[in-house]
Protein backbone atom coordinates (compact mmCIF):
# COMPACT_ATOMS: atom_id res chain seq x y z
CA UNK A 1 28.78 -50.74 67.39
CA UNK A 2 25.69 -52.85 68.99
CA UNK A 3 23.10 -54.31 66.58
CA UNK A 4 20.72 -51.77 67.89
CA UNK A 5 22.83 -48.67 66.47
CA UNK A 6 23.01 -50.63 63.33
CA UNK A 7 19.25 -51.62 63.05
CA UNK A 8 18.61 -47.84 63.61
CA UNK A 9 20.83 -46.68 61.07
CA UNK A 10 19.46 -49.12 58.67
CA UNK A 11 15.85 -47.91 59.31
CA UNK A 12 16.89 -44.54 58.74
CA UNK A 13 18.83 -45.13 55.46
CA UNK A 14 15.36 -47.43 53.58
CA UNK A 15 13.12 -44.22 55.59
CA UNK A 16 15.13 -41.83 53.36
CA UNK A 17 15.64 -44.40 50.08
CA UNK A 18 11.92 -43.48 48.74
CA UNK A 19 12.69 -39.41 49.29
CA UNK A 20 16.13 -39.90 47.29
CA UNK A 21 14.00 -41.93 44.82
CA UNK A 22 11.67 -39.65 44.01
CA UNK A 23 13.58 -36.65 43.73
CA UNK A 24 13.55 -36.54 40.22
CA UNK A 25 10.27 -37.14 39.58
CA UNK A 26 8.97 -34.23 42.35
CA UNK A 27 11.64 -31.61 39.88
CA UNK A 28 9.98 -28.73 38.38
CA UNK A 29 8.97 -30.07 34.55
CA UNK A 30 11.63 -28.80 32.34
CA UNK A 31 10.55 -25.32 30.26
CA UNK A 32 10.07 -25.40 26.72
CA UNK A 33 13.19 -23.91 25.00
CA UNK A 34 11.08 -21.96 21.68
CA UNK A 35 14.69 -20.12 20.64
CA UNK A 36 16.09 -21.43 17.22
CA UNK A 37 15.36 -21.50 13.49
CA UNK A 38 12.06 -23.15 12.34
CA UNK A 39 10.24 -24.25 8.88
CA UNK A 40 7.07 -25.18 7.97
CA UNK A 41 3.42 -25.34 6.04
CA UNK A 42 0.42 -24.16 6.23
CA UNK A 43 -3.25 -23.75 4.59
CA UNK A 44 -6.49 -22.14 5.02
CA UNK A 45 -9.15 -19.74 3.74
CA UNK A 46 -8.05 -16.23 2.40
CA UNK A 47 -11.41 -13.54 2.24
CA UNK A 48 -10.44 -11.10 -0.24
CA UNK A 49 -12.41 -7.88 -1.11
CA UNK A 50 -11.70 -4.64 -3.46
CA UNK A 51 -13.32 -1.68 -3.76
CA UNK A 52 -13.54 -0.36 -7.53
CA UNK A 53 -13.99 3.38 -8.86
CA UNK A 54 -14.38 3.90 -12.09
CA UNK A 55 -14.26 7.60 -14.04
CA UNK A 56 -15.05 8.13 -17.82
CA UNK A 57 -14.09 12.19 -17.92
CA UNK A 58 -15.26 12.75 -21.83
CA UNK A 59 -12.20 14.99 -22.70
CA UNK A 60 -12.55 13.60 -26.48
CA UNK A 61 -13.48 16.48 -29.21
CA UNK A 62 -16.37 17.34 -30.28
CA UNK A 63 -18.52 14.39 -31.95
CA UNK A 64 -15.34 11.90 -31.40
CA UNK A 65 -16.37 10.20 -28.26
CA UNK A 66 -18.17 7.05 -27.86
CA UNK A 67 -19.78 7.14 -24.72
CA UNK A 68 -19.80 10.66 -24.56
CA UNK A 69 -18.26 14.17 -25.93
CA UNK A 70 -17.20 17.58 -25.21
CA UNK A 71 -20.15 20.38 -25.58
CA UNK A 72 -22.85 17.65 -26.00
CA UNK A 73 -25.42 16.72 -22.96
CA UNK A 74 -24.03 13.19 -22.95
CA UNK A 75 -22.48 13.26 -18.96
CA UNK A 76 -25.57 10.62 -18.09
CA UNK A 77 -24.01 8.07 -20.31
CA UNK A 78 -20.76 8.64 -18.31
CA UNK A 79 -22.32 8.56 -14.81
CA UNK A 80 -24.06 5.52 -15.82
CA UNK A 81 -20.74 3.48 -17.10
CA UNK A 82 -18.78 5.13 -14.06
CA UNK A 83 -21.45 3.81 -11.77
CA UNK A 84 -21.73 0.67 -13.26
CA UNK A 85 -17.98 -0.27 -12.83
CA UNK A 86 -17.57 1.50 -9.03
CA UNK A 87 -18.47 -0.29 -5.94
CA UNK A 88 -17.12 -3.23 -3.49
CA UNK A 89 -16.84 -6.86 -3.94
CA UNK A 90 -15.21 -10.11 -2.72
CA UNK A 91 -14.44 -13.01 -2.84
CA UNK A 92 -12.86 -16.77 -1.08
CA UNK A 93 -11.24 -19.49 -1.67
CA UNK A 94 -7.75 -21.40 -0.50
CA UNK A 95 -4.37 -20.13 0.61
CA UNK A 96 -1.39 -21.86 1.27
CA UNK A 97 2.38 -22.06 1.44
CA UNK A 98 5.23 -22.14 3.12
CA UNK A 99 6.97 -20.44 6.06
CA UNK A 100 10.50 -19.84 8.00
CA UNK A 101 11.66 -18.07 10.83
CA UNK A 102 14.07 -17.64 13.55
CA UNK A 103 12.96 -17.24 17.52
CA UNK A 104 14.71 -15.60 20.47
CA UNK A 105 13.75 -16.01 23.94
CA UNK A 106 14.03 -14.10 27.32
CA UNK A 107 12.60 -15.88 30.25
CA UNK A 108 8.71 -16.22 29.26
CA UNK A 109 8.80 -13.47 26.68
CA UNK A 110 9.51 -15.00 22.60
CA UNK A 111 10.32 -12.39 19.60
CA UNK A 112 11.35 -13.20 16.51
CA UNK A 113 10.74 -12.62 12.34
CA UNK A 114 9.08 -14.84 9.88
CA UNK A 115 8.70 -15.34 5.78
CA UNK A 116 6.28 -16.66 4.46
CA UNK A 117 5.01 -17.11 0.92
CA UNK A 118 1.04 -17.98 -0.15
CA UNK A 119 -1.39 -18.62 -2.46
CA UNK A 120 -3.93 -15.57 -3.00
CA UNK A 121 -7.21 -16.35 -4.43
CA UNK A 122 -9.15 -13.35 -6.93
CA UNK A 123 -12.29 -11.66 -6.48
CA UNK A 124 -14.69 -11.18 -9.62
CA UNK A 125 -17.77 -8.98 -10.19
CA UNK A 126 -20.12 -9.26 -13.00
CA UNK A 127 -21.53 -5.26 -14.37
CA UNK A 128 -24.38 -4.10 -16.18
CA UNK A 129 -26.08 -0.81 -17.16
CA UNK A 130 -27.47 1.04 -19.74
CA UNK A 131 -26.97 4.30 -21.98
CA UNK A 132 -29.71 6.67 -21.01
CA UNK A 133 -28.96 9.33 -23.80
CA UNK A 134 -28.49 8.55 -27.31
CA UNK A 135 -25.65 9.52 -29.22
CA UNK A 136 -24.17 7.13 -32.35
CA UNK A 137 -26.52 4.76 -30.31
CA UNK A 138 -30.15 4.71 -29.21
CA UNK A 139 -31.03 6.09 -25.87
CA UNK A 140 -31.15 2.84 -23.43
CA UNK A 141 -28.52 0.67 -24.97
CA UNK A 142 -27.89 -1.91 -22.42
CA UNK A 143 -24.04 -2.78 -22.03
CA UNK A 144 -22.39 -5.48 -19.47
CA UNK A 145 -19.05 -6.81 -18.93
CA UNK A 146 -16.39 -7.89 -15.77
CA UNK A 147 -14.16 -6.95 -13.30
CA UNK A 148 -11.82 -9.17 -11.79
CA UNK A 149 -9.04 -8.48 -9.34
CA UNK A 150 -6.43 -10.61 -7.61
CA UNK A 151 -2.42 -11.87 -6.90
CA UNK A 152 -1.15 -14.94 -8.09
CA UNK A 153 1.32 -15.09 -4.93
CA UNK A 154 1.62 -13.28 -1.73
CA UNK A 155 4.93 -12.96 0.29
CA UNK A 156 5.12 -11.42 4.12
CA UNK A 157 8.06 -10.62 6.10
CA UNK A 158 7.10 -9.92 9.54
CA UNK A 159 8.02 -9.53 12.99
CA UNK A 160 6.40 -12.25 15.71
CA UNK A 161 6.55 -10.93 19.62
CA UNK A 162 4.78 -13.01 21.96
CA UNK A 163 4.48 -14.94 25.83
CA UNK A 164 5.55 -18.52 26.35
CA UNK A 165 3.31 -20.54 28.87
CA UNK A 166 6.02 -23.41 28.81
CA UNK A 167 5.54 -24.89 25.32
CA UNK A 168 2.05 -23.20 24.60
CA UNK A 169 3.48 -19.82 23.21
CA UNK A 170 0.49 -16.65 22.72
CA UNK A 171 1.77 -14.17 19.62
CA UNK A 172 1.10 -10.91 17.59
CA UNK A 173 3.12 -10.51 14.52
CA UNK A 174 3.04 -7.81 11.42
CA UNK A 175 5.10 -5.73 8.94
CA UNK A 176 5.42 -6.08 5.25
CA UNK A 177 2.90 -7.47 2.46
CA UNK A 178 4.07 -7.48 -0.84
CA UNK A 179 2.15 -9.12 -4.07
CA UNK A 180 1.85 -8.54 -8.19
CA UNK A 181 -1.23 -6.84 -8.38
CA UNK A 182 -4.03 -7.67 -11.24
CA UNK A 183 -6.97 -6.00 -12.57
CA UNK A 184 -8.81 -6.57 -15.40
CA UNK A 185 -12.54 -5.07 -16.61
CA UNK A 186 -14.40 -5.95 -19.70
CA UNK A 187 -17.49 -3.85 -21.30
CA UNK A 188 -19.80 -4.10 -24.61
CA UNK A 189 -22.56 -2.94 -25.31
CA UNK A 190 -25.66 -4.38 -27.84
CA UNK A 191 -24.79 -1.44 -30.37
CA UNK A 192 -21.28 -2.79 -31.03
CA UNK A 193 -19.51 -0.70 -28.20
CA UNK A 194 -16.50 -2.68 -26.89
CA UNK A 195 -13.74 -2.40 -24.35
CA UNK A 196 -11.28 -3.99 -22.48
CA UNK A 197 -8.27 -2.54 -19.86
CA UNK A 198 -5.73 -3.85 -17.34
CA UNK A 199 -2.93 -3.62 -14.87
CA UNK A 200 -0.70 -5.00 -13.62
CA UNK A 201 2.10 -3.92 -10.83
CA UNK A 202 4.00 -4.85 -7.87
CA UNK A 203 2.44 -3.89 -4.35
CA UNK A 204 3.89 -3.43 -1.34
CA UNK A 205 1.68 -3.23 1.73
CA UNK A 206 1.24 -3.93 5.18
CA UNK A 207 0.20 -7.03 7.56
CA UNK A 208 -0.70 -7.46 11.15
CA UNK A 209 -2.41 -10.23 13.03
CA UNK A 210 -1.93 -12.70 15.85
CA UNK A 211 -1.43 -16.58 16.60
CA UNK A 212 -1.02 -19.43 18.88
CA UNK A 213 1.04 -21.85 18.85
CA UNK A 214 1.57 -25.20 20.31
CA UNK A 215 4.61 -27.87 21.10
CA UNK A 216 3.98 -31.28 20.45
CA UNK A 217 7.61 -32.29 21.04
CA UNK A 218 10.84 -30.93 20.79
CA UNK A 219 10.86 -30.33 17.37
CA UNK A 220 7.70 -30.02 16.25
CA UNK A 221 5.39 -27.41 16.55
CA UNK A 222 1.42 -26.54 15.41
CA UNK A 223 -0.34 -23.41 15.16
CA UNK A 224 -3.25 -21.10 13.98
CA UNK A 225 -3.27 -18.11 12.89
CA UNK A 226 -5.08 -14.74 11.90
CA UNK A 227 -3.74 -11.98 9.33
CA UNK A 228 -4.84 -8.87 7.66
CA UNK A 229 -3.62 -7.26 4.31
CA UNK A 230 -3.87 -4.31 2.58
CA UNK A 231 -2.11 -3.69 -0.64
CA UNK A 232 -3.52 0.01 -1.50
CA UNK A 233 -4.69 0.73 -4.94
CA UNK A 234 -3.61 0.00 -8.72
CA UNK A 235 -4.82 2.14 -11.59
CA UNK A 236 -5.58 0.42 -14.99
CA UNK A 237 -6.65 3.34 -18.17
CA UNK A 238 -8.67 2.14 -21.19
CA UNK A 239 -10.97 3.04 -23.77
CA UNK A 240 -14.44 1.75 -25.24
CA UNK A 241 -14.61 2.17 -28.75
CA UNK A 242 -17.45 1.68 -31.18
CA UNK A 243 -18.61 1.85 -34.79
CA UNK A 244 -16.91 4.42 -37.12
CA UNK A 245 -13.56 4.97 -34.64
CA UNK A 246 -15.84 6.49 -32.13
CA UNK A 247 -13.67 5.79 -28.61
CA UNK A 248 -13.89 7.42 -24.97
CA UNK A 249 -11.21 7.06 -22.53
CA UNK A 250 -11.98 5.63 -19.14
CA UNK A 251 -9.21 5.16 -15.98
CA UNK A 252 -10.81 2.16 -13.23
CA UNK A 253 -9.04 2.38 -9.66
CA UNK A 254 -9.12 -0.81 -7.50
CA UNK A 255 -7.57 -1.63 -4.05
CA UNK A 256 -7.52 -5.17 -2.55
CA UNK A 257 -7.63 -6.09 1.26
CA UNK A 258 -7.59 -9.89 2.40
CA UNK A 259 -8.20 -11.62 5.43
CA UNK A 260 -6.94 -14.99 6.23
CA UNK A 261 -7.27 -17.80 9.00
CA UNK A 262 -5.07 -20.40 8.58
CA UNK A 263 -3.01 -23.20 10.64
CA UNK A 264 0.39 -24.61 10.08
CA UNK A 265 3.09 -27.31 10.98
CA UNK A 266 6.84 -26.29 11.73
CA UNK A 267 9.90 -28.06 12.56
CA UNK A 268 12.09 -26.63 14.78
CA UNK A 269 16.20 -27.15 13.89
């Protein structure tokens, strides 16, 4: 072989050296892989709001009632407590917890469930009135008290479906709410008229919201987050009672709907 042929082929080889070289680095970047089980925190603000109906039906015999009683003209007194105690209100404050979940993935498209468990702040409402018609009190007796209504915890189990772009991944996710439930109203009155009633149950309701959610690495994952609750309604009965063993029965309905922004870390396994 002359030296030409072999000073070609060497120029040909170091022509082709930077091409083989930077093969890897021209590769498409690899795709985020979001498939696998995940843990994690999270915190924000929870805006909680109730709405509150109260009824006081005066079904107590004749001249046994407090507020009011059969066959006498004493409905104002009623309408005025039942007013009184009915109506919206809300409230903020904090939420946080704790999450897990497990991820599948096909091509772009991510589905998966999630459990989570929070914090749940309560909502309180200060009332006030008076009793227009007198009965074993004067007409205009003013009365006050409180309503407050709220969940110590509040535990989801949902279902997340959603669109990777590579390891930024766009999501909505809902199904079930479930929380222990409390209400609790207070009344008296400047005649000596007192009261006091309360629930407490276990509520299951519903959830739905959406997210986004980021990859900082191959483990570790940041997002933010949007949900709305609704628990439906809890009854709580009770009875004001004054002077003498006078008493009238009373039943307050209230229903509690939050909504709640929030981010959170994961780990990815």
């Amino acid at each position: 072989m002359s030296s030409r042929m072999i000073k070609n082929r060497l120029m040909v080889g170091a022509a082709a050296l930077p091409v083989l070289l930077a093969g890897p680095a021209m590769a498409a970047p690899q795709t985020y892989n979001w498939a696998g089980f995940y843990a994690g925190l999270n915190g924000g603000g929870a805006w909680s709001s109730t709405h509150q109906t109260t009824t006081v039906p005066c079904t107590e015999p004749l001249g046994t009632g407090y507020i009011c009683a059969t066959a006498l003209p004493l409905t104002p007194n009623a309408a005025a407590v039942g007013a009184a105690y009915s109506g919206s209100f809300s409230g903020s404050g904090f939420t946080g917890g704790v999450q897990a979940g497990y991820n599948w993935q096909t091509g772009a498209a991510v589905y998966g469930v999630e459990l989570d468990l929070e914090s749940l702040p309560r909502v309180s409402a200060q009332r006030a009135g008076a009793l227009p018609v007198g009965f074993v009190f004067p007409a205009g007796t003013p009365f006050s008290g409180s309503t407050s209504v709220g969940a110590d915890w509040l535990f989801t189990a949902r279902g997340r479906l959603g669109w990777a772009f590579n390891n930024l991944l766009v999501y909505g996710t809902g199904g079930l709410a479930e929380t222990r439930l409390k209400t609790s109203s207070t009344y008296a009155d400047s005649f000596g008229g007192v009261g006091s009633w309360s629930s407490i149950a276990n509520k299951t309701g519903w959830t739905a919201g959406a997210g986004v959610e980021y990859a900082l690495s191959k483990e570790w994952t940041i997002k933010a987050e949007y949900l709305y609750v609704n628990f439906g309604s809890v009854t709580a009965p009770g009875t004001v009672g004054g002077p003498l063993g006078y008493a009238s029965a009373l039943s307050t309905s209230n229903d509690l709907t939050a909504q709640i922004a929030r981010v959170g870390v994961n780990y990815k396994f």
